[in-house]
Each structure stands twice: as structure tokens, then as C-alpha cells.
C-alpha atoms as a PDB file:
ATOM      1  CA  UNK A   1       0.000   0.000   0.000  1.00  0.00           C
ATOM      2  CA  UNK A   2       1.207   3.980  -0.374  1.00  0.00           C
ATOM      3  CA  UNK A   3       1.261   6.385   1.916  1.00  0.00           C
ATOM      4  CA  UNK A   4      -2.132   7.390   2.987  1.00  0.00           C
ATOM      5  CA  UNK A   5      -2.023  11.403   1.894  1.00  0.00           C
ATOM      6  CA  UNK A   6       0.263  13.427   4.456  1.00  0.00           C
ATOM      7  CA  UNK A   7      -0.722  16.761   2.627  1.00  0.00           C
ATOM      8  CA  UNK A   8      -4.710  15.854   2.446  1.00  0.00           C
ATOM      9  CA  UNK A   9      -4.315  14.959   6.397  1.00  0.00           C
ATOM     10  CA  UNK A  10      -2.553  18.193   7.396  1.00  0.00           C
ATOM     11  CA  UNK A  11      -4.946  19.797   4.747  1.00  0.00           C
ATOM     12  CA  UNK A  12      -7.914  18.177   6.230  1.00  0.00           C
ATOM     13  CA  UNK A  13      -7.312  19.393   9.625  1.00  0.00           C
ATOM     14  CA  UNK A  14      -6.749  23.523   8.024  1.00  0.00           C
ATOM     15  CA  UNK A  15     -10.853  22.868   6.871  1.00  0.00           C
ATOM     16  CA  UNK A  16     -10.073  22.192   3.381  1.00  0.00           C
ATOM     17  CA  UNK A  17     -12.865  20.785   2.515  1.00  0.00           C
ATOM     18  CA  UNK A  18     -11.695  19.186  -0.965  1.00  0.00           C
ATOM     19  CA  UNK A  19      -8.329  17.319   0.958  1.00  0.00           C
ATOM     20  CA  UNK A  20     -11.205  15.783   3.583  1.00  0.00           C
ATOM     21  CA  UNK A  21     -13.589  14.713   0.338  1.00  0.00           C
ATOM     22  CA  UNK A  22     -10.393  12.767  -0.821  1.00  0.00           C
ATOM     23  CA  UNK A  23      -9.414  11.050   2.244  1.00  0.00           C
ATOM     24  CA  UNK A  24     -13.011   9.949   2.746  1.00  0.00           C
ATOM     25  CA  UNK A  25     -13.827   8.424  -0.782  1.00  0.00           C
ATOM     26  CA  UNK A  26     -10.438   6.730  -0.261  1.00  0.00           C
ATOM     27  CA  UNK A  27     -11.054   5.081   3.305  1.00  0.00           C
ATOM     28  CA  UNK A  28     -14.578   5.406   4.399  1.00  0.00           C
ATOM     29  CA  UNK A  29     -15.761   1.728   2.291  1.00  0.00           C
ATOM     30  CA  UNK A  30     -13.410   0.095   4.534  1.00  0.00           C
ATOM     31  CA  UNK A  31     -13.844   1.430   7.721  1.00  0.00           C
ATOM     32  CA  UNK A  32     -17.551   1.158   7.360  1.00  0.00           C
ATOM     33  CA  UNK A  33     -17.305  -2.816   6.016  1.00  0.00           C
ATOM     34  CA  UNK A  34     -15.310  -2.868   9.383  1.00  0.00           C
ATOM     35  CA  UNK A  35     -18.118  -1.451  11.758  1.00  0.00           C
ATOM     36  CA  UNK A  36     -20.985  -2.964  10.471  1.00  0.00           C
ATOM     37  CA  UNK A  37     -18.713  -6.526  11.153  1.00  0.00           C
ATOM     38  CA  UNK A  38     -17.314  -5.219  14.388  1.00  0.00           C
ATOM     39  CA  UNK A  39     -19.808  -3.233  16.040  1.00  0.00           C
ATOM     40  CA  UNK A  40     -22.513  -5.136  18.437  1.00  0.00           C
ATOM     41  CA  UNK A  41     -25.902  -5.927  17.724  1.00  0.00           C
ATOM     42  CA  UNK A  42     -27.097  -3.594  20.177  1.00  0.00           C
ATOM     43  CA  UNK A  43     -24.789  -1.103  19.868  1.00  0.00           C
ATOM     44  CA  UNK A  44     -26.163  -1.670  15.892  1.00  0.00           C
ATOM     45  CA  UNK A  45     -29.796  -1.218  17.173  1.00  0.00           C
ATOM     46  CA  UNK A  46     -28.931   1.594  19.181  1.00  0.00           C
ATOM     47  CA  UNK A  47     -30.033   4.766  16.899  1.00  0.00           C
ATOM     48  CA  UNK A  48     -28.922   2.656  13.969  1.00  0.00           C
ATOM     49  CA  UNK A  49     -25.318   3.875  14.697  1.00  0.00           C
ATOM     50  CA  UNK A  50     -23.806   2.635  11.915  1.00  0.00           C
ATOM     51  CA  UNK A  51     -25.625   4.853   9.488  1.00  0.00           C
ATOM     52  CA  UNK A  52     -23.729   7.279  11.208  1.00  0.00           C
ATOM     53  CA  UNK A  53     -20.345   6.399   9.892  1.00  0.00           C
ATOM     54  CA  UNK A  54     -19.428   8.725   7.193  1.00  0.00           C
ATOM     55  CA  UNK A  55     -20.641  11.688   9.578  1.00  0.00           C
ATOM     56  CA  UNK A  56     -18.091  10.140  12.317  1.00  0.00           C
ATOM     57  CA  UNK A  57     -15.131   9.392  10.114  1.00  0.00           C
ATOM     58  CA  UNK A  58     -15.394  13.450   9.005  1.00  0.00           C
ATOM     59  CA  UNK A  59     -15.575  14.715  12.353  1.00  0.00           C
ATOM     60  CA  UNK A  60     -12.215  12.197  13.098  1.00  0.00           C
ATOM     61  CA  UNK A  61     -10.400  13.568  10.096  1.00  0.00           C
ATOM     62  CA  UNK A  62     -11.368  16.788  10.582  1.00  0.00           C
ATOM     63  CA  UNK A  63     -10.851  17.572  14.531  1.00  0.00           C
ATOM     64  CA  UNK A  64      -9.427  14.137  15.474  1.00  0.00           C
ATOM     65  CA  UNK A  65      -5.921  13.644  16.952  1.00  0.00           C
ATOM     66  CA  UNK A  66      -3.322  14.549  14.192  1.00  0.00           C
ATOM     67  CA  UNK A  67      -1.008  11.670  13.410  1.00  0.00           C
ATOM     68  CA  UNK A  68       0.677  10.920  10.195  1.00  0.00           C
ATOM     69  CA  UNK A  69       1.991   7.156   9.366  1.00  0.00           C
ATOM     70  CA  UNK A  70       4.110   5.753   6.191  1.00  0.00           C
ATOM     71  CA  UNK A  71       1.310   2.575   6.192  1.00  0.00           C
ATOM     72  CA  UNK A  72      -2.475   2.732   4.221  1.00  0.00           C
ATOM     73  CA  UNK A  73      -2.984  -0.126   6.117  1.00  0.00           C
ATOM     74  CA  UNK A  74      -2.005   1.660   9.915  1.00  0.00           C
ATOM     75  CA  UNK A  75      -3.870   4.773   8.857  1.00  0.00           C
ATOM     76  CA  UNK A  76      -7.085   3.170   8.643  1.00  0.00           C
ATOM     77  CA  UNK A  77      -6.767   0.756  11.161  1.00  0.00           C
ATOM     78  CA  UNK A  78      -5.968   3.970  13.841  1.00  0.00           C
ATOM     79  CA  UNK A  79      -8.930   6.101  11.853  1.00  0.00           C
ATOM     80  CA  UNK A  80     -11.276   2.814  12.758  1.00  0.00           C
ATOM     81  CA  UNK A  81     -10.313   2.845  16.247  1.00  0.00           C
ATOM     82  CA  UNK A  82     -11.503   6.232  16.855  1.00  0.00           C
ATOM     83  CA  UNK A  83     -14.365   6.088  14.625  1.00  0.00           C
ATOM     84  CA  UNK A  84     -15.643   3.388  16.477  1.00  0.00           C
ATOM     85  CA  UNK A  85     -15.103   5.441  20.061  1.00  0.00           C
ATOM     86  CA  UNK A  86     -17.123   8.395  18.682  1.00  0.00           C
ATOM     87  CA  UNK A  87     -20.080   6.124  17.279  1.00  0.00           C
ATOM     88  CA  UNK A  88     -19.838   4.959  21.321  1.00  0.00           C
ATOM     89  CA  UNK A  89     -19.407   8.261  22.385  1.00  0.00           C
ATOM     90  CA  UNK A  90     -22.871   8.995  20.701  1.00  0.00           C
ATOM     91  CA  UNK A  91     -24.512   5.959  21.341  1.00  0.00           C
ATOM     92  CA  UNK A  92     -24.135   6.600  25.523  1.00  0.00           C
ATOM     93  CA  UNK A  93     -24.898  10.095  24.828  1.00  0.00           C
ATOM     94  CA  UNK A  94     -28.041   9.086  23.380  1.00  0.00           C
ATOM     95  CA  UNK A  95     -28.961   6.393  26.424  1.00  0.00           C
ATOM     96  CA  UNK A  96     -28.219   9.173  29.157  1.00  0.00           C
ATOM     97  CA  UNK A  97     -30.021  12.077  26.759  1.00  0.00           C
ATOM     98  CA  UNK A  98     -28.473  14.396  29.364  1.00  0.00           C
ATOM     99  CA  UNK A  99     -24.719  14.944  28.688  1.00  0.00           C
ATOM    100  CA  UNK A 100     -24.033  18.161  29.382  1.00  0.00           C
ATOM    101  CA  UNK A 101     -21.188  19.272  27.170  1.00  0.00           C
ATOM    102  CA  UNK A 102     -20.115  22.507  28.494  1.00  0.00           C
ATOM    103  CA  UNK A 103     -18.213  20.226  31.030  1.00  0.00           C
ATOM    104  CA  UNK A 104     -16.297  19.027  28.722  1.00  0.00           C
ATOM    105  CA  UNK A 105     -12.717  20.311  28.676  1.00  0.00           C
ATOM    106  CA  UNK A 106     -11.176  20.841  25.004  1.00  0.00           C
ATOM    107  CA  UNK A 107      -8.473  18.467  24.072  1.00  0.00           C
ATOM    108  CA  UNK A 108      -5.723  20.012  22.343  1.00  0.00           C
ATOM    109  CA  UNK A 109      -4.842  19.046  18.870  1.00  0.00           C
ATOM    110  CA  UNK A 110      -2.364  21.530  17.190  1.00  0.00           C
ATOM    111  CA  UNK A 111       0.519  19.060  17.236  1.00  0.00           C
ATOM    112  CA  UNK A 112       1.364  16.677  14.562  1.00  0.00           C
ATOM    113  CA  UNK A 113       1.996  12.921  16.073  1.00  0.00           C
ATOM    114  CA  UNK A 114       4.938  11.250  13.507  1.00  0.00           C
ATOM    115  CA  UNK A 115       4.205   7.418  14.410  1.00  0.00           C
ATOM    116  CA  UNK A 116       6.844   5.987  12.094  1.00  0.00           C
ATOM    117  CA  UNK A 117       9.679   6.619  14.408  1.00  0.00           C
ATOM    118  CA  UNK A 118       9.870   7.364  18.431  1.00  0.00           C
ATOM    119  CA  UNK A 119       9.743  10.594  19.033  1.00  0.00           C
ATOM    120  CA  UNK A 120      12.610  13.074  19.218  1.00  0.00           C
ATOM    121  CA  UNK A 121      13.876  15.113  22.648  1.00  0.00           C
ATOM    122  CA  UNK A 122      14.334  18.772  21.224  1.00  0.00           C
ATOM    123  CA  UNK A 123      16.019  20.698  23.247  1.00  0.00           C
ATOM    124  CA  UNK A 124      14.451  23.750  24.930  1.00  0.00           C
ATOM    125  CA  UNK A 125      11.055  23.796  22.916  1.00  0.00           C
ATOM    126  CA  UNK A 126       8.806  26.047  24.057  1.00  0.00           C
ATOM    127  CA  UNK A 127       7.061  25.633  26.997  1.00  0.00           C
ATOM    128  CA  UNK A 128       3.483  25.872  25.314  1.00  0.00           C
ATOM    129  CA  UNK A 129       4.341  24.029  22.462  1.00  0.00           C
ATOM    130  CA  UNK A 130       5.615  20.956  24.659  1.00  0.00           C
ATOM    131  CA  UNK A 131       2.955  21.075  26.461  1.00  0.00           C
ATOM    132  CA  UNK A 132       0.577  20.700  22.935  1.00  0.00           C
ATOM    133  CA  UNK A 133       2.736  17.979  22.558  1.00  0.00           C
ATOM    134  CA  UNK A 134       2.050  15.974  25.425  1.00  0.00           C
ATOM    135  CA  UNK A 135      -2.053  16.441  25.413  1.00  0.00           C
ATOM    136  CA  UNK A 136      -1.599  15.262  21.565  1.00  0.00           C
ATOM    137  CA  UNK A 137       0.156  12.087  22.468  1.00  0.00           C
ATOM    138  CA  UNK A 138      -2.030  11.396  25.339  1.00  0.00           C
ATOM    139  CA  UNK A 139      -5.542  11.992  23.556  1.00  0.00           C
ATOM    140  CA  UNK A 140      -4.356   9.609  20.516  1.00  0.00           C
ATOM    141  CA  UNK A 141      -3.009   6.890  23.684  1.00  0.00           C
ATOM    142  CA  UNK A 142      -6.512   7.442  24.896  1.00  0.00           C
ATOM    143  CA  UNK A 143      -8.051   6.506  21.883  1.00  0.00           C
ATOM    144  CA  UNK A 144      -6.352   3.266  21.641  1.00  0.00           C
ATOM    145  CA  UNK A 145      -7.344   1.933  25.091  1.00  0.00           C
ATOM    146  CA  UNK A 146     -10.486  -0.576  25.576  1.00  0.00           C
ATOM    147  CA  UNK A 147     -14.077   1.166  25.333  1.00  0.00           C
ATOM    148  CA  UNK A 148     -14.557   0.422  29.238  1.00  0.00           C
ATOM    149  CA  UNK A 149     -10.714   1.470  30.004  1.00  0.00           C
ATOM    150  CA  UNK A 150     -11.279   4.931  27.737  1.00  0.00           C
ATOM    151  CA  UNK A 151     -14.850   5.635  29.241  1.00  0.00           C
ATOM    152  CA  UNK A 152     -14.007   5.826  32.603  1.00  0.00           C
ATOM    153  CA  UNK A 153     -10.935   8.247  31.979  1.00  0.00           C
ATOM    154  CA  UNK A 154     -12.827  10.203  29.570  1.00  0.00           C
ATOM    155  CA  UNK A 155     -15.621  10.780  31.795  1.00  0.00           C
ATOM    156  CA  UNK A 156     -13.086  11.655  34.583  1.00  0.00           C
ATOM    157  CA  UNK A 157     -10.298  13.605  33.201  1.00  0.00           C
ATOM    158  CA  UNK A 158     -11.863  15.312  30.346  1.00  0.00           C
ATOM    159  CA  UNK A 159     -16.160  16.052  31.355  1.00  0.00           C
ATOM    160  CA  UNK A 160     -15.040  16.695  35.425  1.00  0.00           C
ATOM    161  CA  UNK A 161     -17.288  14.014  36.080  1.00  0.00           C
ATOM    162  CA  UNK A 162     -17.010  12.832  39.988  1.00  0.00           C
ATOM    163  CA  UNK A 163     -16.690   8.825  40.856  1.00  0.00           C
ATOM    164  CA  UNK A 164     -20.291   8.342  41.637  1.00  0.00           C
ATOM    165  CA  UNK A 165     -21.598  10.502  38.200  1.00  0.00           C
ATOM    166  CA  UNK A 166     -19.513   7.947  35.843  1.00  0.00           C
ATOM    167  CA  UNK A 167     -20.566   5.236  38.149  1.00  0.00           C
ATOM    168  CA  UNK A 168     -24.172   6.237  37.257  1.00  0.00           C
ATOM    169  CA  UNK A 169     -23.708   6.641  33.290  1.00  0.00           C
ATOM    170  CA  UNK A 170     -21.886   3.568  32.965  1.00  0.00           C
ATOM    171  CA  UNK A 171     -24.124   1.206  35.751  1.00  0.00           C
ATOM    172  CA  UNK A 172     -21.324   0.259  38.035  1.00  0.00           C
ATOM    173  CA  UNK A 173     -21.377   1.431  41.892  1.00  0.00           C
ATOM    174  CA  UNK A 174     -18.613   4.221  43.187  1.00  0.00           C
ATOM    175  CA  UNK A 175     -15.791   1.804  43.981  1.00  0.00           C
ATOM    176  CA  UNK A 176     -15.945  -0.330  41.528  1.00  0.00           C
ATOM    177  CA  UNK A 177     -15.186   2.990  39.169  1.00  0.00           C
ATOM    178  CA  UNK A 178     -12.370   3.644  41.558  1.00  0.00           C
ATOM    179  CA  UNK A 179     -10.834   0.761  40.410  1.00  0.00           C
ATOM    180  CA  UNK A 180     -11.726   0.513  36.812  1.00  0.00           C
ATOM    181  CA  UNK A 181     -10.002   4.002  36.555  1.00  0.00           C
ATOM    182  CA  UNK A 182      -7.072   2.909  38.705  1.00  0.00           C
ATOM    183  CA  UNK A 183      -6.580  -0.115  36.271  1.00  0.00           C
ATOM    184  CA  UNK A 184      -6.993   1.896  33.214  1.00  0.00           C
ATOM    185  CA  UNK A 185      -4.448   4.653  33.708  1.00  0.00           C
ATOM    186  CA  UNK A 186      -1.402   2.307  33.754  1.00  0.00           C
ATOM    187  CA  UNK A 187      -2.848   0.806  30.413  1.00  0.00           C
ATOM    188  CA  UNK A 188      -3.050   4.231  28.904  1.00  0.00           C
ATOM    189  CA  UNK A 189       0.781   4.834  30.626  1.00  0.00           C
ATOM    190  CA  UNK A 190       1.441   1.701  28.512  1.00  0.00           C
ATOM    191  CA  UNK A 191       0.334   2.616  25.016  1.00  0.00           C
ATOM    192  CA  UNK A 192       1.709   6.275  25.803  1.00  0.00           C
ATOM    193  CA  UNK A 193       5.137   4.867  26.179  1.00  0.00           C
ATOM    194  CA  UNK A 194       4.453   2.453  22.782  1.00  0.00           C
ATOM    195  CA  UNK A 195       3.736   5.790  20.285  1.00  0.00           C
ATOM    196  CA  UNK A 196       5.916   7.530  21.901  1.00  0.00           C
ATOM    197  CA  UNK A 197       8.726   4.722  20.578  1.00  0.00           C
ATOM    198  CA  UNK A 198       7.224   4.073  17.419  1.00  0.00           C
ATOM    199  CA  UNK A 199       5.448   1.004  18.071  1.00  0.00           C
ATOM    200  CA  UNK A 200       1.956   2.053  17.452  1.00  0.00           C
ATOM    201  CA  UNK A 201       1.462  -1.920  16.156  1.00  0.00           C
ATOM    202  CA  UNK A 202       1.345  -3.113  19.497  1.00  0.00           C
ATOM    203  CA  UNK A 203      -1.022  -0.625  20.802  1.00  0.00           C
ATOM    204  CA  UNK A 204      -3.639  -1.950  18.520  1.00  0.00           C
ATOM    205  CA  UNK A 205      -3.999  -5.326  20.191  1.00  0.00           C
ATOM    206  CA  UNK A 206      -5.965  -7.911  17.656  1.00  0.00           C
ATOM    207  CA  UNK A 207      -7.696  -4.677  15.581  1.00  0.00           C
ATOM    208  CA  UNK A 208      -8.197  -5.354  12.144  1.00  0.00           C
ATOM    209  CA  UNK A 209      -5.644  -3.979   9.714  1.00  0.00           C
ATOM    210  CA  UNK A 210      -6.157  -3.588   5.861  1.00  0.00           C
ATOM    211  CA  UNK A 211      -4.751  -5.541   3.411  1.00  0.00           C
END
């Protein structure tokens, strides 16, 4: 396979609307075979999410974490990672019909993730742009972490939400959050440390890769 488009991703991302046409003709038959095969019957049932694919797969190329690979075949199986967590994301929003997103705390994406290689110590950057940096690595590590793992740190880290509020969205009881969340931030530690040395294979576990 070539390389998926590094111009129509950075171009996608500036709102040129042309670039994002491209990469979605090119990818979005794929992906989609992959979500109506992957995706559960009730989370199919659920609103029908899966008619709701193209609109998702935009939305990811469009404000999604900014990576760029040398691999067709890792581009789209990263793309239908986070596809699939925002058809979640909208399915639970749906069930609860009261997510109140003005608790929701932005997640920075101006940096540009290079996944082909670890990634370089620069000496001195700027303080702002490191920090860019690190919130880009850690929302794409975020991504890549089990639906139940990602939830739970979601809901805590990026909406404000307190123990007992995830516990009631997600139908578990306070301490059993406690403990999903404890469990889940060495995991994301874990595929932090794997982009962050080029080995974004191994963070996908047994997710389906193109051909």
C-alpha cells in the first residue's frame, strides 16, 4: 500500500474541505465494512449507529488527533479505532439524553503525532508548544485503550465528572469505578510509552488492519 495522503491529512485538519472529500472516498468503504462486522448488535440497534459512519469518520479527520503514518494499512486501522469510540461516544450520549457538554474540557490538537519513528527530545522547545505535545500524544493513547478502560478516563479527566456521576452513566457502583479508573491509567501509561517509541502496532492489540 502507499502512503495514505500526508498533505490531504494536514490539509484536512486547516478545513479544506476538498483534501477531507479525498481522504473519505479513499477510506470510508473500509472502515464502514469494518463497523458494520465489528460493532454489536445492540450497539447496531442503538439509533442505527452505523448509518452514522461517514458523519463520524469526518468529524475524526477533521478535529481528530493529528497523526501521520508511512502505512495505508495503519492509517485506517488507527482512523477505525476512533471512529468506532465516537459512534460509542454517541450511542451513551443518546442512552443518558443528558450529557451536558459545556463540562467538557477541550483536548488540544495543534501538534502533529509522527508514528513511524519514536519521538525526538528537542532541546528547549517552548514551553506551550511541549505542552501541545504531550495532550496530543495522550488523547491519541486514549483513543487506543479498551471502550470500558477509555470511558471511565474520559468521563473523569476530560467532562469533570465525579466517581459516583460515571458510576451512574456507565451502571457500576462508586468503587468499583475507583478501580476501573485505577486499572486503566497504567494501560493508557502503557500505550503512551508504545507511540511515543514508534510502536503504534502493538497498541492496537488484535484490531483489524487492511490488506
Amino acid at each position: 500500500m502507499t502512503d495514505p495522503g500526508a498533505d490531504d491529512v494536514l490539509a484536512a485538519h486547516r478545513g479544506d474541505v476538498a483534501a477531507l472529500q479525498r481522504l473519505v472516498t479513499a477510506h470510508l468503504p473500509w472502515i464502514e465494512a469494518q463497523v458494520r462486522a465489528r460493532l454489536s448488535a445492540a450497539a447496531r440497534r442503538d439509533g442505527e449507529t452505523v448509518d452514522f459512519v461517514q458523519e463520524a469518520l469526518v468529524e475524526v479527520l477533521r478535529d481528530g488527533p493529528r497523526f501521520l503514518i508511512d502505512s495505508t494499512a495503519g492509517f485506517r486501522a488507527l482512523l477505525l479505532r476512533i471512529v468506532e469510540n465516537n459512534l460509542r461516544d454517541r450511542a451513551r450520549a443518546r442512552q443518558r439524553q443528558c450529557r451536558d457538554v459545556r463540562r467538557e474540557r477541550e483536548l488540544p490538537c495543534d501538534s502533529v503525532l509522527m508514528l513511524d519513528a519514536p519521538a525526538r527530545s528537542v532541546t528547549g522547545p517552548p514551553a506551550q508548544a511541549e505542552r501541545q505535545e504531550r495532550a496530543a500524544w495522550l488523547r491519541l493513547a486514549l483513543e487506543l485503550l479498551e471502550p470500558e478502560d477509555r470511558e471511565v478516563i474520559r468521563l473523569r479527566e476530560w467532562e469533570g465528572q465525579t466517581f459516583g456521576e460515571i458510576g451512574a452513566a456507565v451502571g457500576l457502583g462508586e468503587e468499583a469505578v475507583r478501580k476501573r479508573y485505577a486499572r486503566a491509567l497504567p494501560r493508557l501509561a502503557q500505550k503512551l510509552e508504545l507511540l511515543r517509541r514508534g510502536q503504534w502496532r502493538q497498541t492496537l492489540g488484535d484490531g483489524p488492519v487492511a490488506d
